[in-house]
C-alpha atoms as a PDB file:
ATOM      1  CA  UNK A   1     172.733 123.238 118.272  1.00  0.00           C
ATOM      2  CA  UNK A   2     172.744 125.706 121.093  1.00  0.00           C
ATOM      3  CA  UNK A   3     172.261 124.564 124.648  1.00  0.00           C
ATOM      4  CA  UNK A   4     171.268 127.296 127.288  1.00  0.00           C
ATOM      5  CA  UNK A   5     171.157 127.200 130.926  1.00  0.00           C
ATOM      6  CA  UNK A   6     169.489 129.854 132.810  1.00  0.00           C
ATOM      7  CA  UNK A   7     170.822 131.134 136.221  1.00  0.00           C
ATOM      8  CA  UNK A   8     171.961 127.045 136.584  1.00  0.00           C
ATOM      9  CA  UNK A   9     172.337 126.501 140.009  1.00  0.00           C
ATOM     10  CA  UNK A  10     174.244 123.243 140.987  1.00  0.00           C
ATOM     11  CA  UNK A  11     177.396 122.830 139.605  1.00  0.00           C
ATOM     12  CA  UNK A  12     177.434 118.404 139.118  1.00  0.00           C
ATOM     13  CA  UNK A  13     173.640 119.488 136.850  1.00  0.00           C
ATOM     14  CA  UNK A  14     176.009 122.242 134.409  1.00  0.00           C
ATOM     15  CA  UNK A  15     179.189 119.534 134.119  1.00  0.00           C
ATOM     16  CA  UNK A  16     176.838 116.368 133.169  1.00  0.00           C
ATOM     17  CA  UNK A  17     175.023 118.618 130.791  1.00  0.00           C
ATOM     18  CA  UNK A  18     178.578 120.051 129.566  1.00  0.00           C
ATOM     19  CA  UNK A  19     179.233 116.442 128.661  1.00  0.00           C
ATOM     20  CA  UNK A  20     176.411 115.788 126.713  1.00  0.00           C
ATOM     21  CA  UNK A  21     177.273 118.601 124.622  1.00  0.00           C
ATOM     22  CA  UNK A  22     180.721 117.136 124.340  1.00  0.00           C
ATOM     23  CA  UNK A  23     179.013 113.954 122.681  1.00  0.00           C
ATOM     24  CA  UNK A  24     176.483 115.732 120.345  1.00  0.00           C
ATOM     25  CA  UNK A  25     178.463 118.665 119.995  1.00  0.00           C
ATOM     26  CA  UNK A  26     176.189 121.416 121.194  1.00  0.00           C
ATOM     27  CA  UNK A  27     177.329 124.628 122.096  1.00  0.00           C
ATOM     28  CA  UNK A  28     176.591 125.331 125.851  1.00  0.00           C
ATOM     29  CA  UNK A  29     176.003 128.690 126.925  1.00  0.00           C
ATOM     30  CA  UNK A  30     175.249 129.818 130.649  1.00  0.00           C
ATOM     31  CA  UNK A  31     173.278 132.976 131.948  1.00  0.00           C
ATOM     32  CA  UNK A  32     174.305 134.451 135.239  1.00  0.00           C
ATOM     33  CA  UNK A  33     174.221 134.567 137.933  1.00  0.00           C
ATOM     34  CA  UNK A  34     175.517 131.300 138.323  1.00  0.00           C
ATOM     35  CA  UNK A  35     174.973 128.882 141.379  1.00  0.00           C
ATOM     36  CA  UNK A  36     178.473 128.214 142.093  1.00  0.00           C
ATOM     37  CA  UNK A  37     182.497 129.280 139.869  1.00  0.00           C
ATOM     38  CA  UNK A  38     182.935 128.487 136.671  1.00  0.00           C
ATOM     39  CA  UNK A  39     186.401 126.384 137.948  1.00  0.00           C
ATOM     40  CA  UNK A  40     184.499 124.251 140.261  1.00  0.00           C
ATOM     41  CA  UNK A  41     185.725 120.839 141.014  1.00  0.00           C
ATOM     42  CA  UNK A  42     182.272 119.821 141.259  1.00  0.00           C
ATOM     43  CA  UNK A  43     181.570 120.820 137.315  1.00  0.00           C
ATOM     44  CA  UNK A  44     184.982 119.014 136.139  1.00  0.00           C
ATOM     45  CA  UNK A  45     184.339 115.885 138.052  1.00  0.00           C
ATOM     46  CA  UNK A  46     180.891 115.473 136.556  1.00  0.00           C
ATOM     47  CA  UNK A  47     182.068 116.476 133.249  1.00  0.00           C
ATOM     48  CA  UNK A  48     185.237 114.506 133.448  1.00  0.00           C
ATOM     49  CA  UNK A  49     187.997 115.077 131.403  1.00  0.00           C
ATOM     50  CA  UNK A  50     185.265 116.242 128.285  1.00  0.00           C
ATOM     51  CA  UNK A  51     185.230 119.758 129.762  1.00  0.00           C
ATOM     52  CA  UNK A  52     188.422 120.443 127.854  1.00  0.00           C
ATOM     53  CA  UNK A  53     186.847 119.922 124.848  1.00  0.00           C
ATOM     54  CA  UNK A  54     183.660 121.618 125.460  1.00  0.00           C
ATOM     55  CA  UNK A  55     182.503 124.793 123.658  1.00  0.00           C
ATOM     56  CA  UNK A  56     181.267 126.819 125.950  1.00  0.00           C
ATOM     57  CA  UNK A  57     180.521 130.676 126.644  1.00  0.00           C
ATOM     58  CA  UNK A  58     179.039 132.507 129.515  1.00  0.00           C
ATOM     59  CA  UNK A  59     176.127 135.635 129.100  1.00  0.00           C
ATOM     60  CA  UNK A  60     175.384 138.305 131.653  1.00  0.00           C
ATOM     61  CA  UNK A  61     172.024 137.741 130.876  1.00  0.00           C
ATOM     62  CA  UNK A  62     169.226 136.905 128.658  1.00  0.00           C
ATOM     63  CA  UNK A  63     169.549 139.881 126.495  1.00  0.00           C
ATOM     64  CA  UNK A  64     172.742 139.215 125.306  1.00  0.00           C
ATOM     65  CA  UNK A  65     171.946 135.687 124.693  1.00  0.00           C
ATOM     66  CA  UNK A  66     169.648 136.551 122.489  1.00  0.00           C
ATOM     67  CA  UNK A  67     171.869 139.285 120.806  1.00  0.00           C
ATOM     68  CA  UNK A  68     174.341 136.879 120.291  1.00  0.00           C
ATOM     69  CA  UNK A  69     171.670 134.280 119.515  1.00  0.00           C
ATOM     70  CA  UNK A  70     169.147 136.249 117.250  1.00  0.00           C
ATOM     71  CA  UNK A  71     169.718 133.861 113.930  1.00  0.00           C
ATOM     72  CA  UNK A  72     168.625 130.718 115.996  1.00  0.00           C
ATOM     73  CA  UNK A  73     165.207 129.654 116.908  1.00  0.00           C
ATOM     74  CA  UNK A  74     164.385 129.433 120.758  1.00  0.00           C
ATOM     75  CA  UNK A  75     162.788 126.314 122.355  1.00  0.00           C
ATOM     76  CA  UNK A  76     162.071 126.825 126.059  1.00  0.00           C
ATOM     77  CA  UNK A  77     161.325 124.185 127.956  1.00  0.00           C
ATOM     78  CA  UNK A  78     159.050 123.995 130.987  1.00  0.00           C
ATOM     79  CA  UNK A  79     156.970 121.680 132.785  1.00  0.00           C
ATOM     80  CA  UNK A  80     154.034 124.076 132.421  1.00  0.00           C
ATOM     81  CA  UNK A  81     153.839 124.236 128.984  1.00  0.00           C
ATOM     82  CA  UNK A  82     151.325 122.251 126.813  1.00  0.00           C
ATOM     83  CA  UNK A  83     153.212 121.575 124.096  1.00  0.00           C
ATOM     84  CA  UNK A  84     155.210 118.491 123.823  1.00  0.00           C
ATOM     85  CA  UNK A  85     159.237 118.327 122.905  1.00  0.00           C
ATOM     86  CA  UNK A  86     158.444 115.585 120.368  1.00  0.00           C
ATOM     87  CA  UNK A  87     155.534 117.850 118.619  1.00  0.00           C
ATOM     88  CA  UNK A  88     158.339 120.156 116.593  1.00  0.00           C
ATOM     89  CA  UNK A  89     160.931 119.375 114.150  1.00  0.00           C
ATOM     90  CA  UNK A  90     163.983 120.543 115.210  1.00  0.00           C
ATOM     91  CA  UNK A  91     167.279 122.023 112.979  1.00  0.00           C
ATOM     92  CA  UNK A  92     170.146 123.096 113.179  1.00  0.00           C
ATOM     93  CA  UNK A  93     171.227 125.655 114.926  1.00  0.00           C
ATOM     94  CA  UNK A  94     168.359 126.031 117.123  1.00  0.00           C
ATOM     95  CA  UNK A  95     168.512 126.483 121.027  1.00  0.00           C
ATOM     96  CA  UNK A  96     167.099 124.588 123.968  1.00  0.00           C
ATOM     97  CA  UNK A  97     166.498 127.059 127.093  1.00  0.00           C
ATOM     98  CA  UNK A  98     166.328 125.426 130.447  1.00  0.00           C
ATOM     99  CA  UNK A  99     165.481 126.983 133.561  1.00  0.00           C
ATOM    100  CA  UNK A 100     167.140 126.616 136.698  1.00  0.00           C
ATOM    101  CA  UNK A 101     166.822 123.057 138.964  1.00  0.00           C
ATOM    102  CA  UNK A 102     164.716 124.738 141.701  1.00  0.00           C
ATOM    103  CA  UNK A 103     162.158 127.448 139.834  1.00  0.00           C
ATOM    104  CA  UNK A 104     162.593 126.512 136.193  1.00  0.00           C
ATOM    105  CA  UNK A 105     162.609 129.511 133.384  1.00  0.00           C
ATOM    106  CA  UNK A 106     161.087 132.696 134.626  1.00  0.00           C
ATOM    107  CA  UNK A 107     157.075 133.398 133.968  1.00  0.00           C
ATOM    108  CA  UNK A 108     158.305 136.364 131.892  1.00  0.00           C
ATOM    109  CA  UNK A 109     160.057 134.488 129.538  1.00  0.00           C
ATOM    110  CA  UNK A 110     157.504 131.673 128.842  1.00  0.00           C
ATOM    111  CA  UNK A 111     154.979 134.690 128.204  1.00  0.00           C
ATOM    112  CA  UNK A 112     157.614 136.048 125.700  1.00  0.00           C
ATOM    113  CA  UNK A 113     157.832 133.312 123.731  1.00  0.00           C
ATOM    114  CA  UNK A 114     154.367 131.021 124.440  1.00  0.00           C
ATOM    115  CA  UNK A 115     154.799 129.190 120.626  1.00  0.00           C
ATOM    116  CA  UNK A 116     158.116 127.893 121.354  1.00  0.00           C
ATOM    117  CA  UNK A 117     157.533 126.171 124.992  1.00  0.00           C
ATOM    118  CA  UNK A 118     157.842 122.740 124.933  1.00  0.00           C
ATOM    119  CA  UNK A 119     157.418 120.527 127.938  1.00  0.00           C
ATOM    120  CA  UNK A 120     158.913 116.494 128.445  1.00  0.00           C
ATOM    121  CA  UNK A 121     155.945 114.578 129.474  1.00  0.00           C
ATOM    122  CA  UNK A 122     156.267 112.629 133.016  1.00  0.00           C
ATOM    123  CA  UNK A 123     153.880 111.891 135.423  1.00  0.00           C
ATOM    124  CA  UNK A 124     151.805 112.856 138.035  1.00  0.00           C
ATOM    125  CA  UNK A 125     153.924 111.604 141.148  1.00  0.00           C
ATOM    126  CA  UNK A 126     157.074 112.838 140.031  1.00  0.00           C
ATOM    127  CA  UNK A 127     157.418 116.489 140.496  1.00  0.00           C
ATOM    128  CA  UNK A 128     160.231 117.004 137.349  1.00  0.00           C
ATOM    129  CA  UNK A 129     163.272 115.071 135.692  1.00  0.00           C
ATOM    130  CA  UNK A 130     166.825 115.835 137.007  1.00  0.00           C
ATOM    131  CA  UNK A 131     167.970 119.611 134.807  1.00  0.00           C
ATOM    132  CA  UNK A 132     170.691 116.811 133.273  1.00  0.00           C
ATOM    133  CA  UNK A 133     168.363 114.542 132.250  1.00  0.00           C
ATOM    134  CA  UNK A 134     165.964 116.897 130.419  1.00  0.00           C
ATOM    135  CA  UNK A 135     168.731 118.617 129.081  1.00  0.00           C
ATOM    136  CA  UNK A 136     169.836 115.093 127.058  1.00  0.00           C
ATOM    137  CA  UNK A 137     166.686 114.173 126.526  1.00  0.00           C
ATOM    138  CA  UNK A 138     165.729 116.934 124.654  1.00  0.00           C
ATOM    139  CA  UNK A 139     169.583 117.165 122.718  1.00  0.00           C
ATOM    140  CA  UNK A 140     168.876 113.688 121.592  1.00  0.00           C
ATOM    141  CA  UNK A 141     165.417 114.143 120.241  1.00  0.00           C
ATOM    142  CA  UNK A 142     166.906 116.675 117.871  1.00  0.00           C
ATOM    143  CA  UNK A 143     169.686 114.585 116.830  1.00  0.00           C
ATOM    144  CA  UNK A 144     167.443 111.898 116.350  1.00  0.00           C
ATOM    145  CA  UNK A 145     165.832 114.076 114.124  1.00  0.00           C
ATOM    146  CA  UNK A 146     168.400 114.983 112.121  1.00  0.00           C
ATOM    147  CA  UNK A 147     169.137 118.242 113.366  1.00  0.00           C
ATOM    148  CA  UNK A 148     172.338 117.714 115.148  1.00  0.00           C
ATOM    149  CA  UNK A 149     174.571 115.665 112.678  1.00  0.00           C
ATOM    150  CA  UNK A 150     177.909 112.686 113.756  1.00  0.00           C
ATOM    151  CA  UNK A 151     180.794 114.603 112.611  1.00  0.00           C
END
């Protein structure tokens, strides 16, 4: 399982979600620009002392994700779209794509890829769930699903 951040912008969001990779052994891969350095004390705080044992790898951009990435099936996630996280079945070795905290994924990839946007339902008075949150949420629903194994 492949977890993608896209232009993440605050640095206690990328090491919470680095730990939850940790404990469901994901892959996390970031796409600059970043929000803040990669050596942070911010991101090793919140990801404690997992972020040594984190796989991790950082992309220029969303081309070479996807060139690095072309075997895997792409789940992007978004409050806009219409379909919901808990509609698909999940396997291994597919990727969950999260946009930044403050604009989410960019219009041009949700038109890219409108069959594969998936959305977490919440409602009305909050405006989104916490990039961390969603991030696990969505991990564990695959996992709970079989597509992300104990080792």
């Amino acid at each position: 399982m492949n977890v993608v951040l896209h232009q993440p912008e605050i640095p206690d969001n990328t090491g919470s979600i680095g730990r939850t990779c940790v404990a469901t052994g994901a892959k996390l891969w970031l796409i600059r620009p970043l929000g803040f350095q990669i050596d942070n004390a911010r991101i090793r705080r919140a990801g404690m002392d997992y972020w040594n044992h984190l796989e991790w790898e950082v992309v220029n951009d969303w081309a070479a994700l996807k060139a690095q990435l072309a075997e895997s099936r792409m789940w992007l996630f978004s409050k806009t779209a219409t379909r919901e996280y808990t509609d698909v079945e999940y396997a291994a070795g597919d990727t969950l794509v999260f946009g930044c905290e403050s604009q989410g994924l960019p219009r041009t990839l949700l038109d890219e890829h409108p069959q594969q946007c998936l959305r977490i339902p919440i409602e009305s008075e909050a405006r989104s769930l916490n990039l961390s949150v969603a991030v696990a949420v969505a991990v564990y629903e695959a996992r709970r699903q079989g597509a992300i194994h104990s080792r």
